[in-house]
Protein backbone atom coordinates (compact mmCIF):
# COMPACT_ATOMS: atom_id res chain seq x y z
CA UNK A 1 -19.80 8.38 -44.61
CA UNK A 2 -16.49 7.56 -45.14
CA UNK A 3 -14.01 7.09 -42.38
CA UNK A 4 -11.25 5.15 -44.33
CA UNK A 5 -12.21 1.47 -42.88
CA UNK A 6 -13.62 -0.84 -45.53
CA UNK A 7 -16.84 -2.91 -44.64
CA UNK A 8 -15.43 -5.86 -45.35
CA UNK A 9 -11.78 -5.48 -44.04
CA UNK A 10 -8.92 -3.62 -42.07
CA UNK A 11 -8.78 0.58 -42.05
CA UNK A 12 -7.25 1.75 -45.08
CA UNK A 13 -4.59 4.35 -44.88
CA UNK A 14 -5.36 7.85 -44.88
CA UNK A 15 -8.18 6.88 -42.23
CA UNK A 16 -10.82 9.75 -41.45
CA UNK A 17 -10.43 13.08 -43.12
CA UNK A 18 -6.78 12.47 -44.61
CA UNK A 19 -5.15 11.07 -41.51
CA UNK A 20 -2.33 8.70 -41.40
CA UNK A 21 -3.20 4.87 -39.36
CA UNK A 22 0.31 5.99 -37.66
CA UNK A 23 1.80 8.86 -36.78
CA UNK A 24 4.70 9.92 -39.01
CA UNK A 25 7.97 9.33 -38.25
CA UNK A 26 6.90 6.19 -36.14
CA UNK A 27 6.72 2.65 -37.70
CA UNK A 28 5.42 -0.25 -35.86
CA UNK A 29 8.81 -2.54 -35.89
CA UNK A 30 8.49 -6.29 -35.43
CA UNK A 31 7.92 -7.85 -32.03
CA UNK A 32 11.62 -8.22 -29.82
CA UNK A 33 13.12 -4.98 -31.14
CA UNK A 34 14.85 -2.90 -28.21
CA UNK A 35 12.07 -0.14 -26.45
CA UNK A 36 9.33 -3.16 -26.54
CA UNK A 37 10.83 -4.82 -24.01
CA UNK A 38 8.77 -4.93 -20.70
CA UNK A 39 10.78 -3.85 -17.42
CA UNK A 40 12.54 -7.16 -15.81
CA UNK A 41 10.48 -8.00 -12.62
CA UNK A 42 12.54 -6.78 -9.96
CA UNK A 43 13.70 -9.56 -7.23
CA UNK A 44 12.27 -10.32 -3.86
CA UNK A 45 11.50 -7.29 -1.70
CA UNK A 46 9.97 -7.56 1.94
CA UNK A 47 6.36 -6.09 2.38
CA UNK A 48 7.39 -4.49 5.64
CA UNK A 49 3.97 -4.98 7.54
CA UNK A 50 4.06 -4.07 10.80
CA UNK A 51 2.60 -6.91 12.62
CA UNK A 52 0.82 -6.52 16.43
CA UNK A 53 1.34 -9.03 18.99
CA UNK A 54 -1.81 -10.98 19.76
CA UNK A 55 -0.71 -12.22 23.50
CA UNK A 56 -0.88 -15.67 22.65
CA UNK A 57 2.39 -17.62 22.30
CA UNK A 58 1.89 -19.80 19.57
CA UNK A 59 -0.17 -17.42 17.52
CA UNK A 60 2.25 -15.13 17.59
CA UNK A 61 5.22 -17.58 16.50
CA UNK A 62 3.29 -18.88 13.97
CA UNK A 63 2.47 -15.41 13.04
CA UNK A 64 6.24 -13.94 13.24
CA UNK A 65 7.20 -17.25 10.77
CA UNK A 66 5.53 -15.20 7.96
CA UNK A 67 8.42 -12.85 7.85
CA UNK A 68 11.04 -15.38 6.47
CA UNK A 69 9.02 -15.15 3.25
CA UNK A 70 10.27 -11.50 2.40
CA UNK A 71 13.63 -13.29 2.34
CA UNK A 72 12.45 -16.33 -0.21
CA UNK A 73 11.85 -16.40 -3.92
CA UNK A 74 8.01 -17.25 -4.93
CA UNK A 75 8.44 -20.84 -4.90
CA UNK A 76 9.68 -21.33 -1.34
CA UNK A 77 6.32 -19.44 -0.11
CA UNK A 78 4.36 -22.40 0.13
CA UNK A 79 6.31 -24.07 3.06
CA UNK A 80 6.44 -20.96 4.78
CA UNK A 81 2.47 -20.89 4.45
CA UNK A 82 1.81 -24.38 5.31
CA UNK A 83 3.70 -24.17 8.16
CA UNK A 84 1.85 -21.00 9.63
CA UNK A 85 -0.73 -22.76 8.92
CA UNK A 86 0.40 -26.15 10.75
CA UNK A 87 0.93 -23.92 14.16
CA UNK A 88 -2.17 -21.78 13.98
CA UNK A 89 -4.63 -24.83 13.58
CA UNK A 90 -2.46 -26.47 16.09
CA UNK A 91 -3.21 -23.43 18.66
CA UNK A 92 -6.91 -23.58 17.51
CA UNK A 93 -7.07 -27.18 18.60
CA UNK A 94 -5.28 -26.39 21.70
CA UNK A 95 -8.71 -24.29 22.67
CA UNK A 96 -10.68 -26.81 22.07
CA UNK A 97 -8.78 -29.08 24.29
CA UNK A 98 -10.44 -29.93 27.91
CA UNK A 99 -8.22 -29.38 30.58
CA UNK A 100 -6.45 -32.24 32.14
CA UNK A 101 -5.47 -35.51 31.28
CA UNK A 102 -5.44 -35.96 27.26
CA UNK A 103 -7.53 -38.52 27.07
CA UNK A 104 -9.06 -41.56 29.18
CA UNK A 105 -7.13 -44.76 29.20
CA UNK A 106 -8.14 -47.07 26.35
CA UNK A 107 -10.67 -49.58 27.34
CA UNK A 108 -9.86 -53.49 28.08
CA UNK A 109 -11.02 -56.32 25.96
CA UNK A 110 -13.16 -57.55 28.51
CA UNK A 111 -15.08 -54.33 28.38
CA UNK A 112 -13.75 -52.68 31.74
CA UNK A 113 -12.00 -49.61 31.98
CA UNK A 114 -8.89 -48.85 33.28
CA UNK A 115 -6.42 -50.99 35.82
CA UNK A 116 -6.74 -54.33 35.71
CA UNK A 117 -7.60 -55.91 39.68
């Protein structure tokens, strides 16, 4: 059967049952000529999420920071995230934090604890 291609190398014009590779009246120019250009990526837009309160302070401050990145270019994402990121571990540890005093005073050389006598 023959349906214009060669075995051994590209379609040959004419193709299957008299038909043209292109269409007529349209001829493949070269790369860079005007109506091959892709659209220009448009500029920074916001996402407009709505975003609930969670009744935690510093959740939701962290949370609200998120917002300045509709306002940024790509690159300046990053400290935006890391930052979020930096409050909402902070408020995780903050849970995991006993109540009261930080943490016990350090112990003495001499192996006691606390004031000295």
């Amino acid at each position: 059967m023959d349906d214009g291609t060669d075995e051994y190398g590209p379609p040959q014009a004419g193709g299957p049952a008299g038909q043209e590779a292109d269409p007529p009246g349209e001829v493949p120019g070269p790369p860079g000529e005007p109506g091959d250009e892709e659209p220009a990526p448009a500029g920074p837009a916001p996402l407009a999420l709505v975003r609930e309160e969670t009744g935690e302070p510093r959740v939701d401050a962290a949370l609200g920071r998120l917002g300045d990145v509709d306002h940024l270019a790509t690159d300046g994402h990053l400290t935006v995230y890391e930052d979020v990121h930096q409050g909402l571990r902070a408020a995780l540890d903050a849970l995991d934090a006993p109540p009261g005093p930080s943490a016990p005073p350090p112990a003495r050389p001499d192996g006691s604890a606390g004031r000295a006598h």
